[in-house]
Each structure stands twice: as structure tokens, then as C-alpha cells.
PDB file of N, CA and C in Angstrom:
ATOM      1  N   UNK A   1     281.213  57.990 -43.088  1.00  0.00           N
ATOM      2  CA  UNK A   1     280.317  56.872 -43.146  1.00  0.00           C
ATOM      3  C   UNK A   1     279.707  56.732 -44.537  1.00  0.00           C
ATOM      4  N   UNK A   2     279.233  57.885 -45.355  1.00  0.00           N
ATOM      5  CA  UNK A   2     278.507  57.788 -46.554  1.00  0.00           C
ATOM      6  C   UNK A   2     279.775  57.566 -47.542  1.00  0.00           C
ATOM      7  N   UNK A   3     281.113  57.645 -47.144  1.00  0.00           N
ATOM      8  CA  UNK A   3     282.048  57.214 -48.514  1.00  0.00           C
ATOM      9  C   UNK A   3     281.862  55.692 -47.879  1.00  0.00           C
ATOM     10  N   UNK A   4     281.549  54.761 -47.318  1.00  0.00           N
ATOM     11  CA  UNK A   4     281.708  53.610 -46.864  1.00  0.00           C
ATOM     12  C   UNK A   4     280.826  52.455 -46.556  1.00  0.00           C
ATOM     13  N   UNK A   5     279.716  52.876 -46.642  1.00  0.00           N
ATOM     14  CA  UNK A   5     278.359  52.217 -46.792  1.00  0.00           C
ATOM     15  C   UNK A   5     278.610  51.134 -47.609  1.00  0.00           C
ATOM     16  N   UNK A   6     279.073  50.773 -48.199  1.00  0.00           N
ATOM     17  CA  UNK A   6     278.515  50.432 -49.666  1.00  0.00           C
ATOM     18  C   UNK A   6     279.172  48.950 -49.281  1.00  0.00           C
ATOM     19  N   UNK A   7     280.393  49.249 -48.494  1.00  0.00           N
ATOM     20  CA  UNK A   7     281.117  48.229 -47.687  1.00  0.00           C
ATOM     21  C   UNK A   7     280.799  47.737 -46.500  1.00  0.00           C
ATOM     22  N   UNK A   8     280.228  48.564 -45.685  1.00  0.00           N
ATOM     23  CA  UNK A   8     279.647  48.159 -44.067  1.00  0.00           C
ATOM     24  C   UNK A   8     278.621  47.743 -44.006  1.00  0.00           C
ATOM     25  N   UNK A   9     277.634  48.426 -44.695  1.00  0.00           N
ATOM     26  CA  UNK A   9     276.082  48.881 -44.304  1.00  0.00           C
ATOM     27  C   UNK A   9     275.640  50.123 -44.450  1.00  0.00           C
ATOM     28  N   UNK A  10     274.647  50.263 -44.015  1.00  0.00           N
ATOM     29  CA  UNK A  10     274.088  51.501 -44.028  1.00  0.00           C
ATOM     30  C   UNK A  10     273.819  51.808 -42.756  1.00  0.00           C
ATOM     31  N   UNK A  11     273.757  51.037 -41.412  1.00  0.00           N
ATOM     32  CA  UNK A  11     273.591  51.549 -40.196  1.00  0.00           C
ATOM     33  C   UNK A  11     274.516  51.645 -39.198  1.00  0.00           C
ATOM     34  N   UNK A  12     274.656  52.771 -39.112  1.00  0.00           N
ATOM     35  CA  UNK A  12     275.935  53.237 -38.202  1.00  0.00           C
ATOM     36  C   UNK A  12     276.001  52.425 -37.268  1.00  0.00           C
ATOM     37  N   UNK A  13     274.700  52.165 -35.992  1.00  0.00           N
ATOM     38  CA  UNK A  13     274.894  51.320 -35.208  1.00  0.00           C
ATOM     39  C   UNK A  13     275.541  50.032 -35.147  1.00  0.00           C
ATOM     40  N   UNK A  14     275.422  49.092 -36.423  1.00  0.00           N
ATOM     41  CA  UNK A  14     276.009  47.944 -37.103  1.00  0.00           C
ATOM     42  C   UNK A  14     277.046  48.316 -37.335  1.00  0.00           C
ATOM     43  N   UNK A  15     277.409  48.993 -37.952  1.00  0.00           N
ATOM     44  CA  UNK A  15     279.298  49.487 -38.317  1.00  0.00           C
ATOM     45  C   UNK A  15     280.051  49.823 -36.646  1.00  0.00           C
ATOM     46  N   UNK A  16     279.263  50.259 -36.000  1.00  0.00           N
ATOM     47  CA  UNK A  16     280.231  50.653 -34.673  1.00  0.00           C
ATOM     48  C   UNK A  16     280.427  49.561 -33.795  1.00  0.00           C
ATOM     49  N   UNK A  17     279.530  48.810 -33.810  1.00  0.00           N
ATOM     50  CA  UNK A  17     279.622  47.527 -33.284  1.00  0.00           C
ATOM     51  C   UNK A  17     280.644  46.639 -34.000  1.00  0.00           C
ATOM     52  N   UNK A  18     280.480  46.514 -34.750  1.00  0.00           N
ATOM     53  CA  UNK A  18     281.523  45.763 -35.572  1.00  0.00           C
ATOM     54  C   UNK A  18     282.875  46.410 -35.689  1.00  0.00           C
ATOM     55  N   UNK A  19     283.353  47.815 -35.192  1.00  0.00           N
ATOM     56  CA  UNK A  19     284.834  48.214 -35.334  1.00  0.00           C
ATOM     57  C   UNK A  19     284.922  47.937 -33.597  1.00  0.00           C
ATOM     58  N   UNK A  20     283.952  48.086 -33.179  1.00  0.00           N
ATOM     59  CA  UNK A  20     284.523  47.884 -31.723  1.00  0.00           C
ATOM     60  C   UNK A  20     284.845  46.390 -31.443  1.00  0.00           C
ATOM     61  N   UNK A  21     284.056  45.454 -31.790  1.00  0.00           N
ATOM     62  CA  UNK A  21     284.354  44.279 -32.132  1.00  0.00           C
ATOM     63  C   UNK A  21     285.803  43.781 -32.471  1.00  0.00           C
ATOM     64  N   UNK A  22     286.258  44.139 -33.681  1.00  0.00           N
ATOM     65  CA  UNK A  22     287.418  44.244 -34.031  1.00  0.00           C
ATOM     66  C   UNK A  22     288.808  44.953 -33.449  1.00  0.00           C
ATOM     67  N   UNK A  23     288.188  45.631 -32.626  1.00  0.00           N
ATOM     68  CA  UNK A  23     289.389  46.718 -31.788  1.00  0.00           C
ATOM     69  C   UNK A  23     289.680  45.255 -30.868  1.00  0.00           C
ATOM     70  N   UNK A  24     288.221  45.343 -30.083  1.00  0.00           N
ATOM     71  CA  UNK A  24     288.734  44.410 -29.063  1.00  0.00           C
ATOM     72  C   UNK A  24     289.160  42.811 -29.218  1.00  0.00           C
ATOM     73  N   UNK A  25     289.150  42.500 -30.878  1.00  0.00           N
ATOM     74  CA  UNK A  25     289.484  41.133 -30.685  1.00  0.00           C
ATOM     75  C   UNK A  25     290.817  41.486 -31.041  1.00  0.00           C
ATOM     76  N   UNK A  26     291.180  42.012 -31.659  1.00  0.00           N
ATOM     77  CA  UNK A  26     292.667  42.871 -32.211  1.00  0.00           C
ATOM     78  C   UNK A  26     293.475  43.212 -30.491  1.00  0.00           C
ATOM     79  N   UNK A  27     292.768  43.885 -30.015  1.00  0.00           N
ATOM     80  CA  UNK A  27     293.768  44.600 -29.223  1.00  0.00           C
ATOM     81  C   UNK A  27     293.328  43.882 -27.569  1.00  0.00           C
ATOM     82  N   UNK A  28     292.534  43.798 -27.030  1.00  0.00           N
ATOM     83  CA  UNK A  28     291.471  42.956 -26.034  1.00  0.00           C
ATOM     84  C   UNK A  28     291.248  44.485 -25.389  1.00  0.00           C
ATOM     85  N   UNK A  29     291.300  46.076 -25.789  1.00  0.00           N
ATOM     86  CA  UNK A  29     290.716  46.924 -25.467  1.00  0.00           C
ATOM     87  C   UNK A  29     289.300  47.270 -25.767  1.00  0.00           C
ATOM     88  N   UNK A  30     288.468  47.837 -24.793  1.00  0.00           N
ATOM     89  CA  UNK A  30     287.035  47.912 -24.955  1.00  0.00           C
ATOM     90  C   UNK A  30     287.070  49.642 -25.177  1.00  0.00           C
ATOM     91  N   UNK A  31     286.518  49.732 -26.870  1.00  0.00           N
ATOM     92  CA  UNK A  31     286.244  51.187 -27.370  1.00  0.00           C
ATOM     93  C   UNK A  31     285.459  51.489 -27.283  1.00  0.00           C
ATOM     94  N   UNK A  32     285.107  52.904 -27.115  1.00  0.00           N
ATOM     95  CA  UNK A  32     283.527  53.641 -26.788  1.00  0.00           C
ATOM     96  C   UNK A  32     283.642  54.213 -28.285  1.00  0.00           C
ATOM     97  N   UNK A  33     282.235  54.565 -28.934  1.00  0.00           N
ATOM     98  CA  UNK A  33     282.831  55.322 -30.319  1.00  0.00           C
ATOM     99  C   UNK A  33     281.063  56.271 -29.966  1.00  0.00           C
ATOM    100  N   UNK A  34     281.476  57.155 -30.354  1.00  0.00           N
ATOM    101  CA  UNK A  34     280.145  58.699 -30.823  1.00  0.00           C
ATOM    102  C   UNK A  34     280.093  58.678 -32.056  1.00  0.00           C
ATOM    103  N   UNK A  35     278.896  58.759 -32.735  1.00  0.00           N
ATOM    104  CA  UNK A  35     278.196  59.022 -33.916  1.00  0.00           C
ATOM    105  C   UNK A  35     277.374  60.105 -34.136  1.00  0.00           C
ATOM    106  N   UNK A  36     278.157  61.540 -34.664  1.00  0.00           N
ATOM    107  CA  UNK A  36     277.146  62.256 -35.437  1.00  0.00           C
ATOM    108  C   UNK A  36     277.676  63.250 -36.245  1.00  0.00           C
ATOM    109  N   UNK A  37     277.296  63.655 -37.163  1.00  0.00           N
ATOM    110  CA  UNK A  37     277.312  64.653 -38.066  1.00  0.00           C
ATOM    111  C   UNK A  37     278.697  65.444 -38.457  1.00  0.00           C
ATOM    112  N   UNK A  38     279.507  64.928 -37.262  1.00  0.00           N
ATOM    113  CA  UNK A  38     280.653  65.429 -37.217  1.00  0.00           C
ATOM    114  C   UNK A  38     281.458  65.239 -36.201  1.00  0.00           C
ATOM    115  N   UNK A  39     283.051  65.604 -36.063  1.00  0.00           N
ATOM    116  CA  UNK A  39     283.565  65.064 -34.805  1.00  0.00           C
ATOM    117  C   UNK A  39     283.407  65.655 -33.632  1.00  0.00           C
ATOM    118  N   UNK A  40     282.963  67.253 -33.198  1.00  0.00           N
ATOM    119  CA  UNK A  40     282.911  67.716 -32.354  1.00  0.00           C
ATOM    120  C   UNK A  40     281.612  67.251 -31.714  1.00  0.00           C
ATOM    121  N   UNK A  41     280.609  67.043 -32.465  1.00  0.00           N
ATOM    122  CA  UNK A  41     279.283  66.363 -32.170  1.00  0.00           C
ATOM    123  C   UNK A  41     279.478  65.026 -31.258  1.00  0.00           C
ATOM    124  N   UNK A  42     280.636  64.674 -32.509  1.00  0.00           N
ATOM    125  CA  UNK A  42     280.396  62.562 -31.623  1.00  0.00           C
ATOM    126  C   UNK A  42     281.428  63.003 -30.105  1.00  0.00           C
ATOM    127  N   UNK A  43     282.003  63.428 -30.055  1.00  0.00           N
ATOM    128  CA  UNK A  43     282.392  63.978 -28.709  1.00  0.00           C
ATOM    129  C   UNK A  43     281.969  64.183 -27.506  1.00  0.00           C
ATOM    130  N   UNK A  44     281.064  65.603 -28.201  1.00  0.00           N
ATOM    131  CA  UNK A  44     280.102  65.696 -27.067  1.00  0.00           C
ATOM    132  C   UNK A  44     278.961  64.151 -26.183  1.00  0.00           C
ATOM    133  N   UNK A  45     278.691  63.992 -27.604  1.00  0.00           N
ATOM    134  CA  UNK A  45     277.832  62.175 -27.192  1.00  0.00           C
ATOM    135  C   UNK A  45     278.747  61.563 -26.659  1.00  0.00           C
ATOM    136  N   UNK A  46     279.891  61.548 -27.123  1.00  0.00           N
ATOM    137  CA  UNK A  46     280.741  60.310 -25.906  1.00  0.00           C
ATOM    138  C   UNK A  46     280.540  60.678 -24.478  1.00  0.00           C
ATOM    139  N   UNK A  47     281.014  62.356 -24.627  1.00  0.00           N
ATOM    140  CA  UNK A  47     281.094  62.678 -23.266  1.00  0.00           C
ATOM    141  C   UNK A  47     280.012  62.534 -21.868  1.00  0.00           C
ATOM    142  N   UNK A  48     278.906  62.756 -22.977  1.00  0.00           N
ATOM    143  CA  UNK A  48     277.557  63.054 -22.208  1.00  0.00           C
ATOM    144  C   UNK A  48     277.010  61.594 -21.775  1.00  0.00           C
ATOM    145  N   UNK A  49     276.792  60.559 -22.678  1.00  0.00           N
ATOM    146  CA  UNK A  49     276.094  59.356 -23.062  1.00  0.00           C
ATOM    147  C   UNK A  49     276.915  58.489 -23.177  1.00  0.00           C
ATOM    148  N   UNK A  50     277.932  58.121 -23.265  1.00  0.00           N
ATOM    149  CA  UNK A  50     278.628  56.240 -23.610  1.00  0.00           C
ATOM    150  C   UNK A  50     279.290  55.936 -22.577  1.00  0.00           C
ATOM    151  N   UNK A  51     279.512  57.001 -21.220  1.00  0.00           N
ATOM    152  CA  UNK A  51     280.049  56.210 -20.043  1.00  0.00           C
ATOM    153  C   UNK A  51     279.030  56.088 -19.778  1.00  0.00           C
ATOM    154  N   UNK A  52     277.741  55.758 -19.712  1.00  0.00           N
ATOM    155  CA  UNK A  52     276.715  55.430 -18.442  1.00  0.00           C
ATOM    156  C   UNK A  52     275.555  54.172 -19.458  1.00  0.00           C
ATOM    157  N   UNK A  53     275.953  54.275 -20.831  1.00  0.00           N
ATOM    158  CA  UNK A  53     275.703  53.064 -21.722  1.00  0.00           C
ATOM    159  C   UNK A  53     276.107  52.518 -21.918  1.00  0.00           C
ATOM    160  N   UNK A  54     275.495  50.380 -21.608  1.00  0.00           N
ATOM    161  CA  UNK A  54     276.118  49.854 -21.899  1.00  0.00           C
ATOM    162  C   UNK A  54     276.544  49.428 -23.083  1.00  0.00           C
ATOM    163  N   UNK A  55     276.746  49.281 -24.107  1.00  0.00           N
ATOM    164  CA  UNK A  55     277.295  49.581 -25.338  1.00  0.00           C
ATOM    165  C   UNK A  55     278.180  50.281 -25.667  1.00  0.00           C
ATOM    166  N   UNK A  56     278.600  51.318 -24.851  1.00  0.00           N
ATOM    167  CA  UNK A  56     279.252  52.296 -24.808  1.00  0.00           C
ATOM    168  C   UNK A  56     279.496  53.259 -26.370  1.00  0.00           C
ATOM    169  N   UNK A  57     278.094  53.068 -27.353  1.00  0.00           N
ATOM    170  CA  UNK A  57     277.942  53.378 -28.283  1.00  0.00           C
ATOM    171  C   UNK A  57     277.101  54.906 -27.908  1.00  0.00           C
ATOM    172  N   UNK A  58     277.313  56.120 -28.206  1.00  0.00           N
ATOM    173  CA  UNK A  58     276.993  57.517 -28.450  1.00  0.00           C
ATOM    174  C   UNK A  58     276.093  57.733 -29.532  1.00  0.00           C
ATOM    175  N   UNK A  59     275.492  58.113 -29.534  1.00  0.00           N
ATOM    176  CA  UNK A  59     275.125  59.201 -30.494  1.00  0.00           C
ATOM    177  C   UNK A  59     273.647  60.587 -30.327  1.00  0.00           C
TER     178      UNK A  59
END
């Protein structure tokens, strides 16, 4: 995310919305995405938190 800011934003929440956005106008699949510190982290948040949110945004 911090090599990419500079292009997205600075708020993760805004960037995840917007790739999920794009998944689903691209593909008409609905992506869940986890945000944190690392990938085993955003994982765990998917696992725990983005099936029972609607957003299906983690973190």
C-alpha cells in the first residue's frame, strides 16, 4: 500500500473499495479483501470479520 499511495490515496478503505469495484465490474464477482500489516494478518480479518460485514471489507 505505501509503494502506491501516491496513486490511490492514502486510505486503505478507499483503495479496497475501489479494487473491489473493479473486480466486480471486470469480472461481475463480489471480492472480500483484509487489510493489515501483512498477509497472514489480512487473513485472519477475512476469516474472522468480512463474512458477517457488509462490505465484506476486513481489517
Amino acid at each position: 500500500m505505501q509503494q502506491t499511495a501516491h496513486l490511490f490515496g492514502r486510505d486503505p478503505i478507499v483503495i479496497a473499495k475501489r479494487i473491489q469495484k473493479e473486480i466486480y465490474d471486470t469480472t461481475g464477482i463480489t471480492a472480500s479483501i483484509g487489510i493489515a500489516p501483512n498477509l497472514f494478518l489480512s487473513k485472519v480479518a477475512l476469516d474472522v470479520e468480512s463474512k458477517y460485514s457488509n462490505p465484506r471489507i476486513a481489517m
